[in-house]
Protein backbone atom coordinates (compact mmCIF):
# COMPACT_ATOMS: atom_id res chain seq x y z
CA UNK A 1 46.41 33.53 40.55
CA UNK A 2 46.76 32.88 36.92
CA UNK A 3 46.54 28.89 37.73
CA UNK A 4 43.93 29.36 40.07
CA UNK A 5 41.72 30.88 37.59
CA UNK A 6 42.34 28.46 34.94
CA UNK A 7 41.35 25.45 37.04
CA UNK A 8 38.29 27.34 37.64
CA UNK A 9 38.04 27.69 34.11
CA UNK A 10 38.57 24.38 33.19
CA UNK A 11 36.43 22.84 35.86
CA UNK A 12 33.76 25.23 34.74
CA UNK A 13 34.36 23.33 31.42
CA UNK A 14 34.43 20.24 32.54
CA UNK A 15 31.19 20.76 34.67
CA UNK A 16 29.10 22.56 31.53
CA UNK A 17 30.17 19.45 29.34
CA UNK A 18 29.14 16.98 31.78
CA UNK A 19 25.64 18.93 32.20
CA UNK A 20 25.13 18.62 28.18
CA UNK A 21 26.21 14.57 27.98
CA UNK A 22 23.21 14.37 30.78
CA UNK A 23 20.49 16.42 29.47
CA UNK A 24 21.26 15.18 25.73
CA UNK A 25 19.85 11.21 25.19
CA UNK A 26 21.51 9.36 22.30
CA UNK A 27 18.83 8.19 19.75
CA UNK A 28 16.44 11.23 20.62
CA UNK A 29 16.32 14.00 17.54
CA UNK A 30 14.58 17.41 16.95
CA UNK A 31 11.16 17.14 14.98
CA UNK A 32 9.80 20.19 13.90
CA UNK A 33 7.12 20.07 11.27
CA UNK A 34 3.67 20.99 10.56
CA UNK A 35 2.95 17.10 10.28
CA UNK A 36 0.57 15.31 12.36
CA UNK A 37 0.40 11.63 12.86
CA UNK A 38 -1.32 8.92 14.99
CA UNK A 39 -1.41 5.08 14.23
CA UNK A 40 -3.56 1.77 15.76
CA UNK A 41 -3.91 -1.55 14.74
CA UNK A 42 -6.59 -3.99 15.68
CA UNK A 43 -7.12 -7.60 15.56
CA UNK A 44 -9.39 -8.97 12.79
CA UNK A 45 -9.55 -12.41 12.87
CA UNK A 46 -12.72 -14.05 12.84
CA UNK A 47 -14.00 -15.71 16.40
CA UNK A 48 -14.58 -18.83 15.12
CA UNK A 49 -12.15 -20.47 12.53
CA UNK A 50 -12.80 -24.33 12.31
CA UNK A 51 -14.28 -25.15 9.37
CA UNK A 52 -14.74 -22.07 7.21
CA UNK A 53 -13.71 -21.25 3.90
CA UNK A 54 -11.23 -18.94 2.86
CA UNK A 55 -10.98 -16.65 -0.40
CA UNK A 56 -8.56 -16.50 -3.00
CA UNK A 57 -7.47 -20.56 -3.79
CA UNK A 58 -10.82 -21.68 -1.68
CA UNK A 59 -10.03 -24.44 1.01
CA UNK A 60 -11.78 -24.80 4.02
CA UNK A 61 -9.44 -24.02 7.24
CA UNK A 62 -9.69 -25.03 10.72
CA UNK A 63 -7.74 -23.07 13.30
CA UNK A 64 -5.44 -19.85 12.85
CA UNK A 65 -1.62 -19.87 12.32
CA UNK A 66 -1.73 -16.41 12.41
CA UNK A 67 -3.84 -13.48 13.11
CA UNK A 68 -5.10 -11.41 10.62
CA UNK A 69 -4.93 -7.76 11.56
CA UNK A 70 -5.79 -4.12 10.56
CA UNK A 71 -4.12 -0.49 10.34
CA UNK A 72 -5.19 3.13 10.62
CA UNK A 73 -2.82 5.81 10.31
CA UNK A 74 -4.50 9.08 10.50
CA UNK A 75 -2.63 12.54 9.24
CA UNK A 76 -3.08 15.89 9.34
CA UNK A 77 -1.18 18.99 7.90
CA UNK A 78 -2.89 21.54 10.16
CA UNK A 79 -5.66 22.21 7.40
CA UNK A 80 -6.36 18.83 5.51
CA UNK A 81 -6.94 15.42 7.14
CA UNK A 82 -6.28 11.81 5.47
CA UNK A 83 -6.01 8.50 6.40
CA UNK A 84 -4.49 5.04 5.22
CA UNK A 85 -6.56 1.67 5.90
CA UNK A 86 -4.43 -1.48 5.66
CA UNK A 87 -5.94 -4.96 6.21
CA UNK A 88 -4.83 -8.66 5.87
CA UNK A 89 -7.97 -9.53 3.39
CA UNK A 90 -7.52 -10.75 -0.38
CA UNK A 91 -9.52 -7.23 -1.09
CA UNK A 92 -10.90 -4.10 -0.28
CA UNK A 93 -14.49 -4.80 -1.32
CA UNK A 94 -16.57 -2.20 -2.13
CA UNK A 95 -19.79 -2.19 0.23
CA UNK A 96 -16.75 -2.78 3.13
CA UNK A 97 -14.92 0.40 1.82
CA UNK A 98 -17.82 2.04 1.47
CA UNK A 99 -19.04 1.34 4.81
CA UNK A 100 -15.48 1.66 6.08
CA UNK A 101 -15.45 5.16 5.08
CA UNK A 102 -18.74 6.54 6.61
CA UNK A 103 -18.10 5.00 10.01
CA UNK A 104 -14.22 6.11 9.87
CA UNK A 105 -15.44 9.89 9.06
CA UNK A 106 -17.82 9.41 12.01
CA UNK A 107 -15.15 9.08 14.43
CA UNK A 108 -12.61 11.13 13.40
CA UNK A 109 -14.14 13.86 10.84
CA UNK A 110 -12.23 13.06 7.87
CA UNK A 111 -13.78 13.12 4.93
CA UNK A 112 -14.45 10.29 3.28
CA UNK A 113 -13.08 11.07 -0.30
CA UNK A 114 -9.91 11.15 1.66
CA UNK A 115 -9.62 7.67 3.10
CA UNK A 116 -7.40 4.94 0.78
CA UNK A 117 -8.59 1.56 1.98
CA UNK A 118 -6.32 -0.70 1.20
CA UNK A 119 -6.07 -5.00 0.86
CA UNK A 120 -2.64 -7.10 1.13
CA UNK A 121 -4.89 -9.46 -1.03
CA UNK A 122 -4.03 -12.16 1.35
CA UNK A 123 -5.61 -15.36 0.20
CA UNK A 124 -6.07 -17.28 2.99
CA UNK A 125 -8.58 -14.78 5.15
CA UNK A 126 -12.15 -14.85 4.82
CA UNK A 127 -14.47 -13.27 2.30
CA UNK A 128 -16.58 -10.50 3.36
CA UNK A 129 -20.58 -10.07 3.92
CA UNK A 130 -21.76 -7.17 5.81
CA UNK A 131 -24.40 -8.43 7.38
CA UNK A 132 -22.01 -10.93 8.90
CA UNK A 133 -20.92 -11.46 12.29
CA UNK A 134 -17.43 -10.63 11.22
CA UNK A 135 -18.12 -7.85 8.62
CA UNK A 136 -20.30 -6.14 11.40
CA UNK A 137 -16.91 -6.33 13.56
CA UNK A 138 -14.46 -5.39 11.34
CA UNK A 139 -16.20 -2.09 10.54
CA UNK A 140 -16.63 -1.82 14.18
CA UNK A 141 -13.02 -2.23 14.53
CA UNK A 142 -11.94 -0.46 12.04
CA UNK A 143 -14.02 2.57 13.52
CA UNK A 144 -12.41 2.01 16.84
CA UNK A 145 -8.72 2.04 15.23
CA UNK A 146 -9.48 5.51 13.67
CA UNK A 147 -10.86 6.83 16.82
CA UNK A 148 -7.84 5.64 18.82
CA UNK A 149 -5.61 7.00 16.11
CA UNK A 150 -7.13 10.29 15.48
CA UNK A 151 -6.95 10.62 19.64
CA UNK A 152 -3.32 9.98 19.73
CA UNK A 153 -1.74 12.47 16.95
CA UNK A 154 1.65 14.25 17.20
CA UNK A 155 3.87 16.30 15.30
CA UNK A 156 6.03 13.99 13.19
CA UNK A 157 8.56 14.02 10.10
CA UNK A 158 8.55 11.42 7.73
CA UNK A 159 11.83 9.58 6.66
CA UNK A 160 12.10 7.38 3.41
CA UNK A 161 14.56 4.63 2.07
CA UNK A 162 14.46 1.43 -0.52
CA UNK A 163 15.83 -2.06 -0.13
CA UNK A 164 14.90 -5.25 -2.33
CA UNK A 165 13.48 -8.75 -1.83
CA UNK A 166 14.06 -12.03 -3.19
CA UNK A 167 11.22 -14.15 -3.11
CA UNK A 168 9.28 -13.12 -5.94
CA UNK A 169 8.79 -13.92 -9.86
CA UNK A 170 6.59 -13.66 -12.58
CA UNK A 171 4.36 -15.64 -13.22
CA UNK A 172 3.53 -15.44 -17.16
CA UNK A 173 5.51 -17.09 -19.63
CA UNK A 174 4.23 -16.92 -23.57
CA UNK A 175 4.85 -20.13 -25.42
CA UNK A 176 3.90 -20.50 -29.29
CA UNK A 177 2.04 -17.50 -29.05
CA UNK A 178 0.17 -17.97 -26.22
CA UNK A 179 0.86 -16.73 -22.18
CA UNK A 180 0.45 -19.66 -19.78
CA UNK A 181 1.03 -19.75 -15.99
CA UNK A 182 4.47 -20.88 -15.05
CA UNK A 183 7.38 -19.55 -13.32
CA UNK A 184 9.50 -16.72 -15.56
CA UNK A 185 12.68 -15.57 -14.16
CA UNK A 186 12.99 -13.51 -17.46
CA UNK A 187 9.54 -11.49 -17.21
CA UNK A 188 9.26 -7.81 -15.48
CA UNK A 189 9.23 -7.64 -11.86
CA UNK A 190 9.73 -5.43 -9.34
CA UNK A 191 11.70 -6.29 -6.25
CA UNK A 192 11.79 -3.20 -4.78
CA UNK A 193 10.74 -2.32 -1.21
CA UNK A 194 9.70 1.01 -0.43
CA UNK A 195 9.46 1.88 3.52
CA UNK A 196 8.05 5.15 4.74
CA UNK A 197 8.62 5.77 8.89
CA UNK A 198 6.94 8.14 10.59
CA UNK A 199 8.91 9.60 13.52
CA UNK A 200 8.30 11.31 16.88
CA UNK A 201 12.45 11.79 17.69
CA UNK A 202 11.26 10.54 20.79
CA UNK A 203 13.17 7.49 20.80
CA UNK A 204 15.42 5.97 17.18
CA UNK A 205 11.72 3.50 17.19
CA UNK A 206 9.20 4.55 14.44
CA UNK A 207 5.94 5.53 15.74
CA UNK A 208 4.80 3.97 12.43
CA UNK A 209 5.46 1.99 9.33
CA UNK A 210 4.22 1.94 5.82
CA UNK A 211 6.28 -1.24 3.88
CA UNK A 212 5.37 -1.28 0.22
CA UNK A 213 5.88 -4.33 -1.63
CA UNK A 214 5.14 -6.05 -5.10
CA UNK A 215 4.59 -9.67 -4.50
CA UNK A 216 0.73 -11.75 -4.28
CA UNK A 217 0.33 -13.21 -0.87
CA UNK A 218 -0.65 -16.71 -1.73
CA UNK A 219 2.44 -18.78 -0.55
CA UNK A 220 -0.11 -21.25 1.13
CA UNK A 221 -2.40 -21.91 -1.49
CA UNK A 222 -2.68 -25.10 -3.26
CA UNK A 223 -0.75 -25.29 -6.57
CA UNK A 224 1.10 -28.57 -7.45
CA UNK A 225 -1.73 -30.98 -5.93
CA UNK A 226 1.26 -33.57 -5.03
CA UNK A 227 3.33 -31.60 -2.64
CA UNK A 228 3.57 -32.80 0.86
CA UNK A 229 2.88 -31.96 3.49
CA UNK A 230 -0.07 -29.90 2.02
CA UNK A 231 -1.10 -31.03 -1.38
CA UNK A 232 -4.39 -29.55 -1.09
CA UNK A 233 -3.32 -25.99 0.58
CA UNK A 234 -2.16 -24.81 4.09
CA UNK A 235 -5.14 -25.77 6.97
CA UNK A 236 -5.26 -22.92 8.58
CA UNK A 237 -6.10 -19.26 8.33
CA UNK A 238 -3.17 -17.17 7.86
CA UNK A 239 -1.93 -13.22 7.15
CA UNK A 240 0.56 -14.81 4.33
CA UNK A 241 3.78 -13.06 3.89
CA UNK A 242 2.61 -9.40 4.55
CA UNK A 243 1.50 -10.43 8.21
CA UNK A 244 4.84 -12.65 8.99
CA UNK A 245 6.92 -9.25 7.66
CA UNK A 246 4.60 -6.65 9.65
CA UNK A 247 5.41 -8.97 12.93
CA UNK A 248 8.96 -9.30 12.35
CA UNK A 249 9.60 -5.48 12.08
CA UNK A 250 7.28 -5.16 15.11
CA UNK A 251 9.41 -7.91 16.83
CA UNK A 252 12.71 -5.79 16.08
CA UNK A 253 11.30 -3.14 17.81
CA UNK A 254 9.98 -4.36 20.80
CA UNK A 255 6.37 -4.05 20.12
CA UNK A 256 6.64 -0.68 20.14
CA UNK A 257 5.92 0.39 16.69
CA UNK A 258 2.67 -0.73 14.31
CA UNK A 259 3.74 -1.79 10.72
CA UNK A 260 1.62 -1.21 7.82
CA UNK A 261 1.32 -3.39 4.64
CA UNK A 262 0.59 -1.77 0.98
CA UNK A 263 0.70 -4.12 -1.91
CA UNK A 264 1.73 -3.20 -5.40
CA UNK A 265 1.17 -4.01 -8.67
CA UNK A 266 1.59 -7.59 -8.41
CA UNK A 267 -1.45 -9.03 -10.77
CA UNK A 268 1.22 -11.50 -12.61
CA UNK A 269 3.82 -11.61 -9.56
CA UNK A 270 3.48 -14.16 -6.93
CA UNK A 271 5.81 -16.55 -5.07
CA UNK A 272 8.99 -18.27 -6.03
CA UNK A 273 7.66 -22.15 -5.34
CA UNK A 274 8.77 -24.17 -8.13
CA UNK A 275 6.44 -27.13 -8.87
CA UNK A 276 3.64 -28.08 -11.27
CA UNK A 277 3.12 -25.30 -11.60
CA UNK A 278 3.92 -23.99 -8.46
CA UNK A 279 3.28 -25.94 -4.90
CA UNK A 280 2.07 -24.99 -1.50
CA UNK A 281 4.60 -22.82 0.99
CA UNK A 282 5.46 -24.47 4.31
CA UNK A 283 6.32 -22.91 7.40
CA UNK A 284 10.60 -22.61 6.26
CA UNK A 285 8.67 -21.15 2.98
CA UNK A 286 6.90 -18.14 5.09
CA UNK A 287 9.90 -17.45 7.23
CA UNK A 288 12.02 -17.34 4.44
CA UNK A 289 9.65 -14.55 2.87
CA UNK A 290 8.08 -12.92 5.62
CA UNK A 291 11.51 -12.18 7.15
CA UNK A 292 13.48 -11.37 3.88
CA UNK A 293 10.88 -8.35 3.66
CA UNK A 294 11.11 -7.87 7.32
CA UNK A 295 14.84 -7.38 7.28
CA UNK A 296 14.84 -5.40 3.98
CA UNK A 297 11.83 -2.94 5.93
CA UNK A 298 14.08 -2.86 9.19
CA UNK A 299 17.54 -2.02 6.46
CA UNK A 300 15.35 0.53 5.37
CA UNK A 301 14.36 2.10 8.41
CA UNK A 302 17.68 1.68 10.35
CA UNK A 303 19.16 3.90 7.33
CA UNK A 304 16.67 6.55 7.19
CA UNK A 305 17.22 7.55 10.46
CA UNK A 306 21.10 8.63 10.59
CA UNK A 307 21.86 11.82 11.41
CA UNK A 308 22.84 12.46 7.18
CA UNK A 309 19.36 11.46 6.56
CA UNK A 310 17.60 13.06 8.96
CA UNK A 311 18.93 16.67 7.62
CA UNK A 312 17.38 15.37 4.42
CA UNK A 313 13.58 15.36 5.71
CA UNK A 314 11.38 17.67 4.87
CA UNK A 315 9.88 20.47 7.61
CA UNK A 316 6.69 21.50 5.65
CA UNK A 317 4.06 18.58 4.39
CA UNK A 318 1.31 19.22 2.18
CA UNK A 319 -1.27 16.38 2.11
CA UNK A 320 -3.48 17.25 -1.09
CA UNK A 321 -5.96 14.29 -1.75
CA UNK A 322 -8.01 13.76 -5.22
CA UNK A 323 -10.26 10.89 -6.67
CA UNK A 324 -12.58 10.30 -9.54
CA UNK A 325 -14.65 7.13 -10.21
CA UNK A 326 -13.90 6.16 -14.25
CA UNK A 327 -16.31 4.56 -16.27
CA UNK A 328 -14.26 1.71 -18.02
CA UNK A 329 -14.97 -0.32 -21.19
CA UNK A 330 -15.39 -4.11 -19.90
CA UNK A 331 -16.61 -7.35 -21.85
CA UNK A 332 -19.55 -7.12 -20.56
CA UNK A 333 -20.54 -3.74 -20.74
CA UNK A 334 -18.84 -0.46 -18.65
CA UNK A 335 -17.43 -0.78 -15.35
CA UNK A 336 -17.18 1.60 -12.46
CA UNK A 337 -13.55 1.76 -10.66
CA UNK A 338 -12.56 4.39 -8.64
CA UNK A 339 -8.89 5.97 -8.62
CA UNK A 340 -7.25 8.31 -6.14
CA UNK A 341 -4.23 9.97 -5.23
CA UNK A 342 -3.06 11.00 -2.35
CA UNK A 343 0.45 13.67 -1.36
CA UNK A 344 2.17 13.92 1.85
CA UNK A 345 4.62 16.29 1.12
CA UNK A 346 7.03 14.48 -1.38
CA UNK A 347 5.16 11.16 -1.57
CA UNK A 348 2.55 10.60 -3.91
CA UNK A 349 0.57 7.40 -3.28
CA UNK A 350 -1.86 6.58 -6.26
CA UNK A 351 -4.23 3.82 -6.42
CA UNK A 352 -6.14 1.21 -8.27
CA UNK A 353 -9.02 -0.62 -7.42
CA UNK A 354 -8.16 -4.06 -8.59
CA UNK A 355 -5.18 -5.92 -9.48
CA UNK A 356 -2.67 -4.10 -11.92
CA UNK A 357 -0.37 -6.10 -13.34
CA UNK A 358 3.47 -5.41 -12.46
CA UNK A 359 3.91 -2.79 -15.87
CA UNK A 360 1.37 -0.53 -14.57
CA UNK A 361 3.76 0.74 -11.69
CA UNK A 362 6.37 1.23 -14.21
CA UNK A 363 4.58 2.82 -16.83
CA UNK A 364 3.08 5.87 -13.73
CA UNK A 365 6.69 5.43 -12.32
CA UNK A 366 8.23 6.65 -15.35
CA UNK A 367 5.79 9.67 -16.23
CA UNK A 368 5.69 11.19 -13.07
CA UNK A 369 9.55 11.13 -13.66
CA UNK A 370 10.97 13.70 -10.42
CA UNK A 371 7.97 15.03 -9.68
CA UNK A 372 7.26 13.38 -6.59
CA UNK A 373 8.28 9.75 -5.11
CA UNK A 374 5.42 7.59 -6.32
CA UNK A 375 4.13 4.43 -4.34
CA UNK A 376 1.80 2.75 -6.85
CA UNK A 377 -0.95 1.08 -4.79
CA UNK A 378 -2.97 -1.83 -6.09
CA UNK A 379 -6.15 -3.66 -4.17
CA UNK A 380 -7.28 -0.53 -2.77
CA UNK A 381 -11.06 1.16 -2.75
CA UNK A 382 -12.06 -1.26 -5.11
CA UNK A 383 -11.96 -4.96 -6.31
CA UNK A 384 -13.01 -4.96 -9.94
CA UNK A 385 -10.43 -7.93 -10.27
CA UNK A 386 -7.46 -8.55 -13.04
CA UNK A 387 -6.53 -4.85 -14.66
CA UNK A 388 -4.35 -6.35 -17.09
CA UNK A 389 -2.07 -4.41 -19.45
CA UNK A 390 -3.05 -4.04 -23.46
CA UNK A 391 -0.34 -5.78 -24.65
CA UNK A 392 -1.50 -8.95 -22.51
CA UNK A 393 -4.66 -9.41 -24.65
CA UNK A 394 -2.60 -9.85 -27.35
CA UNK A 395 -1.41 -13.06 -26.16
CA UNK A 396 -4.21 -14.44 -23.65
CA UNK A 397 -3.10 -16.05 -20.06
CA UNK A 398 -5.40 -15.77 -16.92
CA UNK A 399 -4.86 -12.15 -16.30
CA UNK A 400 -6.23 -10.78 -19.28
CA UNK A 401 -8.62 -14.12 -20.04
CA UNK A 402 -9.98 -13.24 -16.15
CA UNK A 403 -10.51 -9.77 -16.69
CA UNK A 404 -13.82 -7.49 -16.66
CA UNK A 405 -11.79 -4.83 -19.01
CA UNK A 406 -11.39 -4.76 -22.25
CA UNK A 407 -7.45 -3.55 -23.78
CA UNK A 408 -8.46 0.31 -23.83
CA UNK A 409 -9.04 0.44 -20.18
CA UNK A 410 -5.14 0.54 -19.72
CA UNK A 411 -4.76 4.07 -21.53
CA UNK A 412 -7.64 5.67 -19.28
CA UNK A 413 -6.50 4.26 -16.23
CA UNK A 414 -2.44 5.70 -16.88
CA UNK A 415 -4.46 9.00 -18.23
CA UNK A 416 -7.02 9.52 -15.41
CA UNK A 417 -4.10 8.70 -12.57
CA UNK A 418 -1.97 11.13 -14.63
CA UNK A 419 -4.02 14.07 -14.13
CA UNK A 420 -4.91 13.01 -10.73
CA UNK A 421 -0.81 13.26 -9.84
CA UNK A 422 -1.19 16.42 -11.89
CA UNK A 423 -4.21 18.35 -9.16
CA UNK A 424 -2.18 16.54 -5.89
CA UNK A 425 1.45 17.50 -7.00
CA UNK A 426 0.52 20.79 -8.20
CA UNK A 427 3.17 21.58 -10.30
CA UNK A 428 1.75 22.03 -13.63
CA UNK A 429 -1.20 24.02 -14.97
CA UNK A 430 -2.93 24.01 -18.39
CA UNK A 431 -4.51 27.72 -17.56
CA UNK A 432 -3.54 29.72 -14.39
CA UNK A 433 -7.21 31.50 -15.71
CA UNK A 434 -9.51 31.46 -12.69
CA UNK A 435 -12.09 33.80 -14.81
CA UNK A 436 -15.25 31.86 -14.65
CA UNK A 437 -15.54 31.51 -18.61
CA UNK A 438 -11.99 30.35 -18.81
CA UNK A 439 -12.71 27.78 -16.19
CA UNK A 440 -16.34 26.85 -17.82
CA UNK A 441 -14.59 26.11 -21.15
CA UNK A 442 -11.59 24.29 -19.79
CA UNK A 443 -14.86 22.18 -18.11
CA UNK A 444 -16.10 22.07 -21.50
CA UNK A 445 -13.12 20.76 -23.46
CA UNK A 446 -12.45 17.74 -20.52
CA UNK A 447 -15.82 16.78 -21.25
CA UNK A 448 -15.48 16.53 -24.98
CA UNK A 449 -12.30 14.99 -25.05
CA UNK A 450 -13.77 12.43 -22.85
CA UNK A 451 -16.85 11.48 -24.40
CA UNK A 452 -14.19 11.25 -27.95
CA UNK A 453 -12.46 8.65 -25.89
CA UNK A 454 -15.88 6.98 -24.60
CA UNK A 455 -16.63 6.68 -28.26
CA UNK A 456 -13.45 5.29 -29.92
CA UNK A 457 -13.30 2.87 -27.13
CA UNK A 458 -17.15 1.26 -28.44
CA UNK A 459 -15.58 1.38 -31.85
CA UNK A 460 -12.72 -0.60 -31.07
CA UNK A 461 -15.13 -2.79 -28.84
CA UNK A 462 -17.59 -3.41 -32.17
CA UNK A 463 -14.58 -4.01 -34.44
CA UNK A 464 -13.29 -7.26 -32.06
C-alpha cells in the first residue's frame, strides 16, 4: 500500500512538473508596470535621388545606398504623455520641428511641449524646405508614425546597460596657440554607448531601442580631396553610421524590433579616417563603424535582459517633461534656442538645440552626479549650429570661429539645463512655500537674477 501510494505520489510529481516546463516558455518574463509604450518607423527618403544635393559637406548625389528613415516612440505613465522623434537628417530644423509637433499632437494628443525631435546630423541626407515635395511628406510621415505608435501601446519596463565604441576621435588639436582641425587621439571624447530597451516580456526581442552615441555622422564626406575611390565624397545618399548600426541591431533581431538613433555631444568628435586632414569612408569604412555600434547596442541589450537584471528594473515610471526657450548672447546680436528635459522614471534625457561640443555632456554628467542617469542629447528641437565651450574661444578653431554664440552662452546653457533636471527629477526644492506671495517673490528673484546675467553678459560683449 505504502509503495502504491508513493508511485502515485511521485507520478503526481512527475505529471505537475511536466505541466509547468509546458505552460512556462523560456525567454518570456513578467512585466508589470505602470509604463506604456508603442514604437513605428517610416521610410524618409526622398522619391527622387539623382542629382540632388545633400547637406552637411555639399555634393550632389545620384542614387541611394541606403535609406534614410524615421522613429516615433510614444509613452505614457497613465497621466502624462511624451514622445521621442529620431530622424536620419543633419538637423532638426526649426519650422520642421515646429511643424512636426502640431501635426504629431494632432494624431495622438500629446502635447507639443512634450515632443524631443531629434537629428543623427547625418550629412549626406537632404536639406529641408517645407513647402517641398519631401518636407510636405516627411511631416506627413512623421504624423502617420505617431498615429501608428500611439495605436499600438502596451505596458512595458525599461532595461538599461553601457558598452563602448571605437571609431571615434577628436577632432581639435591646438598648435602655437591656436586650435586647428586634425585628428587628436589625446583630446576628450566620449566612447560610451548608452542603450535603453523597452520590453513587452513577450519574447527576449525588444519592442524598442533607443542607442545613444557620441560620434558626427560624416564618414562619407569629402575630406582629403586625393583619396580614391571618392576624392570628392561618397555618390550617393546615405543614413551614415547611425542608419548602418540601427539596421544591424534590427538584423540581429529578425526585423522584429525598431532601433532608434540619439546623437550626443559630438560638435568636435567625428570619424577616425586619417588623411589630409581626414579622407572619405568607403563601404569596409561604414561596416566597420556601423557594426562596431551595432554589436556594442546588441552587448548592451543581450545583458540587460538576464534574469539579475531584470530584478533590477524599475515597476513605477514617472515621465515629468520641462522646456524653456533661452535668449542667448550671439555675435550678432541674441539668439533664441530652446532646451528641454525629459524623465522616464530613472532616465533623464536633456537636450540642446545645436551642436555641443563633447565637454558639455561631461560638465551636466558630472552635476547631476546620482540623481538620475543622464543621456545628454545634442541636434534636437533646434539647429542654432556650433555651441562651443568657453574655453574654445580662447584658442579659435572652426567650432568656436563657426559659432552664433558668444563664450557666456556656455554658463546659461549648463545653468538653464540645471534647473530644468532640477523641476523633472524633483528632488530638490528652494521653498516647499506654495503661499501665493512666497511663490510671487521666488518669481520675482528668477527674474532679477536673470536680467543681472542678461546684463553682465552685454558688458563682457562691449569689453571684447
Amino acid at each position: 500500500m505504502k509503495t502504491t501510494l508513493g508511485v502515485i505520489l511521485g507520478l503526481s510529481f512527475c505529471l505537475t512538473l511536466c505541466s509547468r516546463s509546458a505552460t512556462a516558455k523560456d525567454g518570456q518574463f513578467a512585466v508589470e508596470s505602470n509604463l506604456l509604450a508603442g514604437v513605428a518607423k517610416v521610410d524618409i527618403t526622398p522619391e527622387k535621388v539623382d542629382g540632388m544635393e545633400v547637406t552637411g559637406h555639399r555634393r550632389i548625389v545620384h542614387g541611394v545606398r541606403d535609406s534614410l528613415r524615421a522613429g516615433v516612440l510614444v509613452l505614457s505613465d497613465g497621466n502624462t504623455k511624451a514622445a521621442i522623434v529620431t530622424l536620419d537628417t543633419i538637423g532638426a530644423w526649426d519650422e520642421m520641428v515646429k511643424l512636426a509637433r502640431m501635426r504629431i499632437q494632432q494624431e495622438t494628443t500629446i502635447p507639443s511641449v512634450n515632443i524631443i525631435v531629434a537629428a543623427s546630423h547625418n550629412h549626406s541626407g537632404p536639406d529641408f524646405d517645407a513647402d517641398s515635395k519631401w518636407g510636405r511628406g516627411l511631416i506627413d510621415k512623421l504624423g502617420s508614425a505617431a498615429k501608428q505608435a500611439a495605436g499600438s501601446m502596451r505596458t512595458v519596463t525599461v532595461g538599461y546597460d553601457e558598452d563602448r565604441i571605437g571609431f571615434s576621435i577628436n577632432r581639435r588639436k591646438v598648435i602655437d596657440g591656436r586650435a586647428v582641425v586634425r585628428l587628436n587621439p589625446e583630446g576628450p571624447n566620449d566612447q560610451r554607448v548608452k542603450v535603453l530597451r523597452f520590453d513587452d516580456g513577450r519574447s527576449l526581442t525588444p519592442m524598442a531601442v533607443l542607442m545613444h552615441a557620441v560620434c558626427h555622422p560624416c564618414f562619407f564626406t569629402w575630406g582629403d580631396k586625393g583619396t580614391q575611390p571618392y576624392p570628392n565624397g561618397y555618390p550617393r545618399m546615405s543614413a551614415d553610421f547611425p542608419g548602418e548600426a540601427q539596421s544591424f541591431v534590427e538584423m540581429c533581431y529578425g526585423q522584429k524590433t525598431s532601433a532608434m538613433f540619439l546623437q550626443g555631444c559630438a560638435g568636435d568628435i567625428r570619424p577616425n579616417l586619417p588623411g589630409y586632414p581626414y579622407r572619405c569612408a568607403d563601404e569596409a569604412d561604414i561596416q566597420w563603424a556601423g557594426r562596431d555600434l551595432g554589436s556594442a547596442v546588441v552587448r548592451s541589450l543581450a545583458r540587460s535582459v538576464t534574469r539579475e537584471r531584470l530584478k533590477e528594473r524599475a515597476s513605477y515610471y514617472q515621465i515629468r517633461a520641462a522646456s524653456t526657450v533661452v535668449s542667448l548672447p550671439g555675435k550678432e546680436g541674441r539668439v533664441s534656442a530652446e532646451l528641454s528635459a525629459l524623465k522616464i522614471g530613472p532616465y533623464l534625457l536633456l537636450t540642446m538645440p545645436g551642436e555641443p561640443m563633447v565637454e558639455y555632456g561631461f560638465k551636466l554628467e558630472k552635476a547631476i552626479a546620482d540623481r538620475a542617469i543622464p543621456i545628454i542629447v545634442g541636434y534636437a528641437n533646434g539647429n542654432l549650429g556650433y555651441i562651443a565651450t568657453a574655453d574654445a574661444y580662447e584658442v579659435g578653431g572652426y567650432e568656436p570661429n563657426t559659432s552664433k554664440l558668444t563664450p557666456e552662452a556656455e554658463l546659461m546653457i549648463l545653468t538653464e539645463l540645471g534647473q530644468l533636471a532640477d523641476r523633472v527629477v524633483g528632488d530638490v526644492f528652494e521653498s516647499f512655500s506654495k503661499h501665493p506671495k512666497e511663490i510671487k517673490l521666488r518669481e520675482e528673484q528668477e527674474k532679477t537674477r536673470k536680467e543681472k546675467a542678461h546684463s553682465a553678459t552685454q558688458r563682457a560683449k562691449s569689453n571684447q
